[in-house]
PDB file of N, CA and C in Angstrom:
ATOM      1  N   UNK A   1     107.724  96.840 119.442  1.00  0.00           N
ATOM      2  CA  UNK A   1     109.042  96.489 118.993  1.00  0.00           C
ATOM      3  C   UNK A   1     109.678  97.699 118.322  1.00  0.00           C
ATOM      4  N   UNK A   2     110.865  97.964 118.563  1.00  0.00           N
ATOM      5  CA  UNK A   2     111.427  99.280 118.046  1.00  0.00           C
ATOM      6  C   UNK A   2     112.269  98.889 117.071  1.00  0.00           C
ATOM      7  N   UNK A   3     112.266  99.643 115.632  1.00  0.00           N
ATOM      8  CA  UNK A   3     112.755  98.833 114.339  1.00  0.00           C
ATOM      9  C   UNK A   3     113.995 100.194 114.378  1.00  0.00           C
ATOM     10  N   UNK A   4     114.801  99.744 113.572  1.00  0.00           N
ATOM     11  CA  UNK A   4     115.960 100.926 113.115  1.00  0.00           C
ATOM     12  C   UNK A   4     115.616 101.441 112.590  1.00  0.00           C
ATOM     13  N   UNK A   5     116.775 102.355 112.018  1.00  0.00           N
ATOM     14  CA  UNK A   5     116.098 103.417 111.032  1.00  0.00           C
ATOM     15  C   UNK A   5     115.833 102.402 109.359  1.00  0.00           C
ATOM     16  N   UNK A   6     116.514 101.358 109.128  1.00  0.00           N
ATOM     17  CA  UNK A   6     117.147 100.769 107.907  1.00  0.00           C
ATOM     18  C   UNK A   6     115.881  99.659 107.834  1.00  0.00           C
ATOM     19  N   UNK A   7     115.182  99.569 108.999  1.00  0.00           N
ATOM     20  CA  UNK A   7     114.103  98.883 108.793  1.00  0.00           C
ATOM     21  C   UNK A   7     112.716  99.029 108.489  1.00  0.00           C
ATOM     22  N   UNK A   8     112.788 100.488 109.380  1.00  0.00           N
ATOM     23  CA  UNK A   8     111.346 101.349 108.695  1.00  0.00           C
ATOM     24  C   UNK A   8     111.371 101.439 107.457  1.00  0.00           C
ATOM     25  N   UNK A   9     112.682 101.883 107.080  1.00  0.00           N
ATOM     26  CA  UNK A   9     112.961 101.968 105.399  1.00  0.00           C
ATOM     27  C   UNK A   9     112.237 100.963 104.948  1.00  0.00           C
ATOM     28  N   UNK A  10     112.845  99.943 104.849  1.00  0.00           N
ATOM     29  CA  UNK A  10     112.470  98.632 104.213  1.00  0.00           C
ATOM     30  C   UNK A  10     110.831  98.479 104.367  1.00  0.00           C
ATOM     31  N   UNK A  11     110.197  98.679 105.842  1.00  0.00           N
ATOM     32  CA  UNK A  11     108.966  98.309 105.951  1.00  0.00           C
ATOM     33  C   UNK A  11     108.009  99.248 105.138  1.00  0.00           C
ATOM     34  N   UNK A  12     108.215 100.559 105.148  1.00  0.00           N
ATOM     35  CA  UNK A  12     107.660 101.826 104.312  1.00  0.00           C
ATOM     36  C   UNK A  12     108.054 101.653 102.590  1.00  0.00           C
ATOM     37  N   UNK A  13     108.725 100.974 102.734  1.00  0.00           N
ATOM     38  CA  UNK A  13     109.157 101.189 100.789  1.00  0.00           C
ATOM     39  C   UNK A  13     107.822  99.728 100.662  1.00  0.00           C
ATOM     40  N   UNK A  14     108.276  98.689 101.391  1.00  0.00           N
ATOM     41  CA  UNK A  14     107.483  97.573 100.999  1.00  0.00           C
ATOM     42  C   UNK A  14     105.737  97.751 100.986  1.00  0.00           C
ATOM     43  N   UNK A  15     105.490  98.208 102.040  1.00  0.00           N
ATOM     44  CA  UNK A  15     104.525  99.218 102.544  1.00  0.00           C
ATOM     45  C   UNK A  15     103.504  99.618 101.188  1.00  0.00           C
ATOM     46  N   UNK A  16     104.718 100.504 100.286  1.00  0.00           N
ATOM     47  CA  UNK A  16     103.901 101.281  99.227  1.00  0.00           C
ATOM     48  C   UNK A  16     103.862 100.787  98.099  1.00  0.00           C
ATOM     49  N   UNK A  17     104.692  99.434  98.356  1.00  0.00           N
ATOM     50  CA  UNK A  17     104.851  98.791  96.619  1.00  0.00           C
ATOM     51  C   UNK A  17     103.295  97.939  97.052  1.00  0.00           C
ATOM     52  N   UNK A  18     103.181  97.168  98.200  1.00  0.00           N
ATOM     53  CA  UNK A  18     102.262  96.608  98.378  1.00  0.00           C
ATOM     54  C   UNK A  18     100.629  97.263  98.163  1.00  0.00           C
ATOM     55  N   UNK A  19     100.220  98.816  98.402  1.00  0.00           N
ATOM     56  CA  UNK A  19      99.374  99.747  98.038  1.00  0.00           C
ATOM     57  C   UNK A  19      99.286  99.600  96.430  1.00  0.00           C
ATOM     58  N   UNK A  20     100.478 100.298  96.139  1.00  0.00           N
ATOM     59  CA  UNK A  20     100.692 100.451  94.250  1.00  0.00           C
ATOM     60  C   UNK A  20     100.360  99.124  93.460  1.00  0.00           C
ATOM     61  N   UNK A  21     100.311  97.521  94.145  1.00  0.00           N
ATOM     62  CA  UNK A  21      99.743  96.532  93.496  1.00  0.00           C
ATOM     63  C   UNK A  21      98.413  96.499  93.684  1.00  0.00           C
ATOM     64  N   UNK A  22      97.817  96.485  95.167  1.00  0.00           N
ATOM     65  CA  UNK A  22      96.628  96.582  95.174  1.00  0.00           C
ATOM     66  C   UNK A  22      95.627  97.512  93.792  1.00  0.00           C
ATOM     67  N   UNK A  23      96.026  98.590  93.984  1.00  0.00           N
ATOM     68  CA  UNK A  23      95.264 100.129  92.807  1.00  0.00           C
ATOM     69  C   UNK A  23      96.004  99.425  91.680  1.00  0.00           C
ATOM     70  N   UNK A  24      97.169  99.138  91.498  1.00  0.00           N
ATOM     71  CA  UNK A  24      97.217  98.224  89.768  1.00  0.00           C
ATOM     72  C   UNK A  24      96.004  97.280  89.700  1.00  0.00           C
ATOM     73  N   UNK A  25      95.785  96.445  90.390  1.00  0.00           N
ATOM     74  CA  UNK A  25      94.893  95.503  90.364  1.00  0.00           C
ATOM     75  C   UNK A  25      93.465  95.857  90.285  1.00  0.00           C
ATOM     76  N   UNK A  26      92.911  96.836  90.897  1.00  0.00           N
ATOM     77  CA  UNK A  26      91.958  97.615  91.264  1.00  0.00           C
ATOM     78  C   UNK A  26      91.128  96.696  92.219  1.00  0.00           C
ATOM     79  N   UNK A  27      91.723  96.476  93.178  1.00  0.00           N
ATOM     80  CA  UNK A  27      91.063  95.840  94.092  1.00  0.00           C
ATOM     81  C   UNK A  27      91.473  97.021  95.583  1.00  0.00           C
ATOM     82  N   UNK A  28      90.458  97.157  96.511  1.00  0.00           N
ATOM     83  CA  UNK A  28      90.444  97.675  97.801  1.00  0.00           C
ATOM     84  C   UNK A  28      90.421  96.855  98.648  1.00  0.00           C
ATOM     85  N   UNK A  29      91.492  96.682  99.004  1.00  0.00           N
ATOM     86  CA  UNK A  29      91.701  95.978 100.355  1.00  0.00           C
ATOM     87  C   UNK A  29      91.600  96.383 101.659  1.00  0.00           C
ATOM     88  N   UNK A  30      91.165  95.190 102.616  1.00  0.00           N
ATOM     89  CA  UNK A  30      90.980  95.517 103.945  1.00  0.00           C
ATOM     90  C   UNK A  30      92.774  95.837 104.607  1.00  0.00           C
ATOM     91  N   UNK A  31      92.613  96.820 105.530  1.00  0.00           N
ATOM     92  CA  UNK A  31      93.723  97.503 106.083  1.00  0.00           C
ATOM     93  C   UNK A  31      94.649  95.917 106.612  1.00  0.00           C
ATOM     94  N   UNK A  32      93.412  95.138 106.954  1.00  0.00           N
ATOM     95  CA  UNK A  32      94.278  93.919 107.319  1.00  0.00           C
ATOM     96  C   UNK A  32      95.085  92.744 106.370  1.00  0.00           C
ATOM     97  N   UNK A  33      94.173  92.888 105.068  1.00  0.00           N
ATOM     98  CA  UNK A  33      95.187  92.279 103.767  1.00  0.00           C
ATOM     99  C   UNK A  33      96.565  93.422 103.457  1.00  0.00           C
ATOM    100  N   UNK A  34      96.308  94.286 103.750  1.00  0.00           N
ATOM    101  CA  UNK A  34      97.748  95.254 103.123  1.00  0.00           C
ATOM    102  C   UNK A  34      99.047  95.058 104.274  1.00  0.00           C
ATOM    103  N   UNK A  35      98.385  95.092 105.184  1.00  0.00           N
ATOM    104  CA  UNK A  35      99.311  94.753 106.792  1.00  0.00           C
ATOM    105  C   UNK A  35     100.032  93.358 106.407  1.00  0.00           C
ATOM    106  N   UNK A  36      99.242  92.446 106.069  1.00  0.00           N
ATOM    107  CA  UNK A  36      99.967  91.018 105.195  1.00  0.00           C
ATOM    108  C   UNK A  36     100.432  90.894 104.428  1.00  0.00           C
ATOM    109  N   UNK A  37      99.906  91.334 103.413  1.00  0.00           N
ATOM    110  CA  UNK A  37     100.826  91.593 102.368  1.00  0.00           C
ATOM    111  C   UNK A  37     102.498  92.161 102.398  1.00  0.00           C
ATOM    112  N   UNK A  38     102.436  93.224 103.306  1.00  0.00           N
ATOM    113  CA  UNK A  38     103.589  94.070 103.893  1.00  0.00           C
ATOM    114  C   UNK A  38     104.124  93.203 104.515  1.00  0.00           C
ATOM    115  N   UNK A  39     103.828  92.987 105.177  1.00  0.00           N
ATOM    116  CA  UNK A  39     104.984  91.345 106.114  1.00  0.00           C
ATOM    117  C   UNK A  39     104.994  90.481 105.263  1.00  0.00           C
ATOM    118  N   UNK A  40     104.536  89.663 104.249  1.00  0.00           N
ATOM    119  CA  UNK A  40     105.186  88.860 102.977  1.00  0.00           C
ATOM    120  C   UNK A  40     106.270  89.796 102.692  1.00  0.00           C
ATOM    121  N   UNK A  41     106.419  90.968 102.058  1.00  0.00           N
ATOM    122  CA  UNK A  41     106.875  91.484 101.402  1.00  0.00           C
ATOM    123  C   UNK A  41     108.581  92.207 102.463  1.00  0.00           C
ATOM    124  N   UNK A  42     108.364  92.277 103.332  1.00  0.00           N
ATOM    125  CA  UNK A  42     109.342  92.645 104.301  1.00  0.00           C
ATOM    126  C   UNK A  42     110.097  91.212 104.345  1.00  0.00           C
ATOM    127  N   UNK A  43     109.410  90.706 104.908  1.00  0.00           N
ATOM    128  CA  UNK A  43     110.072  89.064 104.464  1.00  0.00           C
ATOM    129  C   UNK A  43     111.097  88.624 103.379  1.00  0.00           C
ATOM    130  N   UNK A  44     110.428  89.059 102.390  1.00  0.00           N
ATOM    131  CA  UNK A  44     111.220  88.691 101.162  1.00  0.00           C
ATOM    132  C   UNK A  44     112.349  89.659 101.014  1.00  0.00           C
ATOM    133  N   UNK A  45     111.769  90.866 101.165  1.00  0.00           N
ATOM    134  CA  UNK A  45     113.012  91.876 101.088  1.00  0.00           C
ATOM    135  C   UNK A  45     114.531  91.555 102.228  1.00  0.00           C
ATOM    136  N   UNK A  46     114.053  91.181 103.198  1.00  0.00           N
ATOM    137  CA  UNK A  46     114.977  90.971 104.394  1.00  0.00           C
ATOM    138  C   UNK A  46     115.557  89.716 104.483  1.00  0.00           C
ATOM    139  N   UNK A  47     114.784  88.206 104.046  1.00  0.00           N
ATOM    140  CA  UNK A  47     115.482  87.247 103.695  1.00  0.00           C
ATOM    141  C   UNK A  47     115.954  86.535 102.595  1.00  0.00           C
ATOM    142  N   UNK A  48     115.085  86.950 101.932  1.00  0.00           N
ATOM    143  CA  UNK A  48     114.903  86.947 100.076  1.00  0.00           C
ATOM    144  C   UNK A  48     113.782  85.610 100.290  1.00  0.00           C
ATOM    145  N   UNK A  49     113.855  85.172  98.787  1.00  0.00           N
ATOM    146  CA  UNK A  49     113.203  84.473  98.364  1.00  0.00           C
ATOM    147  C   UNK A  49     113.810  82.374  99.266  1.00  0.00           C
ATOM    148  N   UNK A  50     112.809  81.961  99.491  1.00  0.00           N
ATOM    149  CA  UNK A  50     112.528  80.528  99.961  1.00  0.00           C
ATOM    150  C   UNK A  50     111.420  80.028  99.674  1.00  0.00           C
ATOM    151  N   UNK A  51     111.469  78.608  99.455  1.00  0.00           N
ATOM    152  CA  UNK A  51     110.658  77.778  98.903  1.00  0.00           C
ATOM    153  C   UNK A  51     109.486  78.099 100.234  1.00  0.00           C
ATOM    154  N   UNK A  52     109.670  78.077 101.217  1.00  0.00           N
ATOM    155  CA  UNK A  52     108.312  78.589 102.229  1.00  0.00           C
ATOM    156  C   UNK A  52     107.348  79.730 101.686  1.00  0.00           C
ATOM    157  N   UNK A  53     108.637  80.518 102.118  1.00  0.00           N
ATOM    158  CA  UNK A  53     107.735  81.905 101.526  1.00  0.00           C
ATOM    159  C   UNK A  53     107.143  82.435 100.546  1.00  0.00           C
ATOM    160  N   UNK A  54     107.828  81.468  99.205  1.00  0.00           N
ATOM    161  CA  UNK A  54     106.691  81.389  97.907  1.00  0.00           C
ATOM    162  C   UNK A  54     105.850  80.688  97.777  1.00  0.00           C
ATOM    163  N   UNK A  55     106.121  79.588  98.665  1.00  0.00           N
ATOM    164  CA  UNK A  55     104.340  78.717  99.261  1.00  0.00           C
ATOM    165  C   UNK A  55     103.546  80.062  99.890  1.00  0.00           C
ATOM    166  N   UNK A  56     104.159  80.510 100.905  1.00  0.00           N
ATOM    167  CA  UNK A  56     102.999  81.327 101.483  1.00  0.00           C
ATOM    168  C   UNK A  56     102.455  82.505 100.811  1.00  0.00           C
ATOM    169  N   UNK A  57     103.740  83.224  99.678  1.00  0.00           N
ATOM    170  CA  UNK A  57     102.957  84.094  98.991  1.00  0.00           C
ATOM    171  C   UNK A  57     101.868  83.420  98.185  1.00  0.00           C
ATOM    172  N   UNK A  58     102.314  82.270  97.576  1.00  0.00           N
ATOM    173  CA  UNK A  58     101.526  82.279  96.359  1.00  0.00           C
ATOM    174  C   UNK A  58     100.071  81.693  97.293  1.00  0.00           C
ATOM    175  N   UNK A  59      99.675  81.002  98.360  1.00  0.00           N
ATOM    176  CA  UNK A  59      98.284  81.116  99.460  1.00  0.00           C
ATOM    177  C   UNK A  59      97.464  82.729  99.305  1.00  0.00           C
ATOM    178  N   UNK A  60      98.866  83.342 100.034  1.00  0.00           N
ATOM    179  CA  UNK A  60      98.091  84.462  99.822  1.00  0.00           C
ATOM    180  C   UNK A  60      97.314  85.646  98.973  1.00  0.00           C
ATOM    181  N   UNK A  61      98.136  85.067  97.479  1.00  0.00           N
ATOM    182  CA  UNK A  61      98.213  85.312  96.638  1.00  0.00           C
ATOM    183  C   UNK A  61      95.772  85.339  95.793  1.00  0.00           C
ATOM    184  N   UNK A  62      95.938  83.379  96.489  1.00  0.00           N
ATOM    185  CA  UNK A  62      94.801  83.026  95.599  1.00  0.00           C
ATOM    186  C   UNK A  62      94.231  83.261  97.266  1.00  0.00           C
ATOM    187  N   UNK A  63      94.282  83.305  98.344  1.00  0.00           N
ATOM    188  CA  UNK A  63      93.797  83.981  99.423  1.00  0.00           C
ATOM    189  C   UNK A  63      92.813  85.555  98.451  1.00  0.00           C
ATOM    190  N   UNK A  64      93.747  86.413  98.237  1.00  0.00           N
ATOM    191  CA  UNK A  64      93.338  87.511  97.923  1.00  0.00           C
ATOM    192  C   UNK A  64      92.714  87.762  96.567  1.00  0.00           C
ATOM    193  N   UNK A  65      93.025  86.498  95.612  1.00  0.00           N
ATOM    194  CA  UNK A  65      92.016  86.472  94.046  1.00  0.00           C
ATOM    195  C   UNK A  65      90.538  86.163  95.097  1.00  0.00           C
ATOM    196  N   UNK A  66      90.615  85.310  95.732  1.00  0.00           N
ATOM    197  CA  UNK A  66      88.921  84.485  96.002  1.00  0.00           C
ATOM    198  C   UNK A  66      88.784  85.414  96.549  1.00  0.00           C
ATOM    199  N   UNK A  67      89.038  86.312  97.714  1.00  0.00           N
ATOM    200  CA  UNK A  67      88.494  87.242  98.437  1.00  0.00           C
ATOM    201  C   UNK A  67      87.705  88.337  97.834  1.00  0.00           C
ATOM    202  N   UNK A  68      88.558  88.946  96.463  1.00  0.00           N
ATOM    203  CA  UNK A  68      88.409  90.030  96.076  1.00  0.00           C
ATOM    204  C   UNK A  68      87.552  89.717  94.754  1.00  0.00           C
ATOM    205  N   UNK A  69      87.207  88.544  94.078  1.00  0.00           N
ATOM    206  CA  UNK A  69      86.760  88.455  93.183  1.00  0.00           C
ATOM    207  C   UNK A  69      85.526  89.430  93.089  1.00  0.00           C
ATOM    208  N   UNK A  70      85.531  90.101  91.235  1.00  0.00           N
ATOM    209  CA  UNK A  70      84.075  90.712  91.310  1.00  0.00           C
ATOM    210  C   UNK A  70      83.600  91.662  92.224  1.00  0.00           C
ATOM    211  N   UNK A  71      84.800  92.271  92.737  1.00  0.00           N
ATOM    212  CA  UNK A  71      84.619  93.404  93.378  1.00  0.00           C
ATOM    213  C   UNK A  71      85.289  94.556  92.904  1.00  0.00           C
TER     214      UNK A  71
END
């Protein structure tokens, strides 16, 4: 799929906020939680906030506490 220029933007900024929480958190994530995370986060940036998509963040949210616990 070929994105614009205004979308890479968006996907690359979201991209690195999503990295910069992970290392706040100090958790290492699999390349495939950050890829998700980034599409939550493109999501929100591009449609904003909906009662869906804060269901699905906040899944993914305790998705990624249980995953990462104690690691």
């Amino acid at each position: 799929m070929s994105r614009t220029k205004e979308q890479s933007i968006v996907f690359q900024n979201q991209s690195h906020l999503v990295q910069r929480h992970f290392e706040q958190c100090g958790i290492c994530p699999s390349l495939k939680d950050i890829a998700l995370g980034t599409d939550l986060m493109v999501r929100f940036a591009l449609e904003g906030y909906s009662k869906d998509l804060g269901e699905t963040m906040d899944r993914y949210e305790e998705y990624i506490q249980e995953q990462y616990k104690g690691k």
